[in-house]
C-alpha atoms as a PDB file:
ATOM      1  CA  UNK A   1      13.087  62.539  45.377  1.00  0.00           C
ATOM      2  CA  UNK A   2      15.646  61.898  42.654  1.00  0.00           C
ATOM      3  CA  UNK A   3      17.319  58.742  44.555  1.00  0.00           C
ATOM      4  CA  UNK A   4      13.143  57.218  43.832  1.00  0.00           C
ATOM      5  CA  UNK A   5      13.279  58.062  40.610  1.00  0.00           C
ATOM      6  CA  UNK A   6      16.614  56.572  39.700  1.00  0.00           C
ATOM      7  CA  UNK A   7      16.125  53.433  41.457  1.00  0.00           C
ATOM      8  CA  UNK A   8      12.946  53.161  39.715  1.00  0.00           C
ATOM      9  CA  UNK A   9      14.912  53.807  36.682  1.00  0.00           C
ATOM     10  CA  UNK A  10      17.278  50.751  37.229  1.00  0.00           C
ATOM     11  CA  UNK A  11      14.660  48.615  37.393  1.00  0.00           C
ATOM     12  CA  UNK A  12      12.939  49.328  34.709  1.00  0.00           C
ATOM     13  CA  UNK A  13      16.626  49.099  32.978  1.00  0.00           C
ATOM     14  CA  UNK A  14      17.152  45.433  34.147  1.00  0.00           C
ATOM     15  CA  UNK A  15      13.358  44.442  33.454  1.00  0.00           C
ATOM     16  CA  UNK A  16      14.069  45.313  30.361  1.00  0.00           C
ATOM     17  CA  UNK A  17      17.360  43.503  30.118  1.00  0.00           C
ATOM     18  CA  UNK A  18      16.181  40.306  31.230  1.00  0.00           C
ATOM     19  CA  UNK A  19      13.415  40.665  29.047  1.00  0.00           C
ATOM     20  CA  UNK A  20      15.426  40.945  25.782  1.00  0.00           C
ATOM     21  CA  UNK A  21      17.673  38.155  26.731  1.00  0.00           C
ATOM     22  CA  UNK A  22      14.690  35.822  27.565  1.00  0.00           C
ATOM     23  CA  UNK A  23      13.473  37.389  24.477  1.00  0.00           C
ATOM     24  CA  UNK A  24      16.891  36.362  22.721  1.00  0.00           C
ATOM     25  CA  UNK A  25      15.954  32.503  24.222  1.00  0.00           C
ATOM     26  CA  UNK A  26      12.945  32.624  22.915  1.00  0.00           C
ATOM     27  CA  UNK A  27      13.331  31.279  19.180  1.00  0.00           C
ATOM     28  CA  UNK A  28      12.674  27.978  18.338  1.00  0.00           C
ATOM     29  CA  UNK A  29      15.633  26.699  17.412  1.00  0.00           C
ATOM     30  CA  UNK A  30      17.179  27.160  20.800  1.00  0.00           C
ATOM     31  CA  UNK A  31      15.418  25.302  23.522  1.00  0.00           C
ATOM     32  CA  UNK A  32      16.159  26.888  27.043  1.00  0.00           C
ATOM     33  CA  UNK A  33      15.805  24.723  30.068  1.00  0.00           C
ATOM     34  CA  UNK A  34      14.351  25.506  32.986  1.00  0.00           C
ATOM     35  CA  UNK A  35      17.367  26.264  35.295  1.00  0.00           C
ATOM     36  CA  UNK A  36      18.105  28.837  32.607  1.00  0.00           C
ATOM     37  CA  UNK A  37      15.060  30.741  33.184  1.00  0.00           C
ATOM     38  CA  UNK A  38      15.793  30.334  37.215  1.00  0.00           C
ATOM     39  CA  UNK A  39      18.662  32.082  36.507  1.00  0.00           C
ATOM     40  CA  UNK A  40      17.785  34.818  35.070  1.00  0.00           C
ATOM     41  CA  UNK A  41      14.713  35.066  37.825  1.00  0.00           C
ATOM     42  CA  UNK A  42      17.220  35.064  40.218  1.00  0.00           C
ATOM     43  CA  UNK A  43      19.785  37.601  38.505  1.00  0.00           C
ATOM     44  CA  UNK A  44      17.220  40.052  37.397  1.00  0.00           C
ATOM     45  CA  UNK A  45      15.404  39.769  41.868  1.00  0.00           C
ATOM     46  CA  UNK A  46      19.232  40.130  42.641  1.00  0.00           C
ATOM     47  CA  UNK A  47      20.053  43.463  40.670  1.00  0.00           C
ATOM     48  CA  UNK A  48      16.832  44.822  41.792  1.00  0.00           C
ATOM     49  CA  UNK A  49      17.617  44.098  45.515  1.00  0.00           C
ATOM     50  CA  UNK A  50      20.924  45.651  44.923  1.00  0.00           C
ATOM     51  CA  UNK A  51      19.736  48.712  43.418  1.00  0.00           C
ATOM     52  CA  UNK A  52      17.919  49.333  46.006  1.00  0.00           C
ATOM     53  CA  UNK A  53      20.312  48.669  49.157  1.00  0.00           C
ATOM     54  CA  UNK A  54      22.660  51.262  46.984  1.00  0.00           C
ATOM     55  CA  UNK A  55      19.770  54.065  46.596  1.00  0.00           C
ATOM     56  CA  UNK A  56      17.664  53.447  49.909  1.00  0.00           C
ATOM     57  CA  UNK A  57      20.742  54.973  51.955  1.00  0.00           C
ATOM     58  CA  UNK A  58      20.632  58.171  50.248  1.00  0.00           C
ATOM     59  CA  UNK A  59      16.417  58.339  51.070  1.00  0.00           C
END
């Protein structure tokens, strides 16, 4: 099923996304609050969720 396999590849991609930017955060000079890290939570559950309503017609 190639629709699988490329929604499974977009969410790898924006795992990995959010994890560079929280990454990016992460140094100790720059302090990130905790609405900041909701955020991206709710971003990165929000692209998955779209990925999928785009792919799961084609399935």
């Amino acid at each position: 099923m190639p629709a699988l396999r490329y929604l499974l590849l977009g969410m790898v991609a924006v795992q990995l996304a959010v994890a560079a930017l929280a990454r990016m955060f992460r140094s100790p000079e720059r302090r990130v609050s905790r609405p900041v890290v909701l955020a991206l939570v709710v971003v990165d559950l929000a692209a998955v969720a779209v990925l999928g309503a785009w792919v799961a017609p084609g399935m």
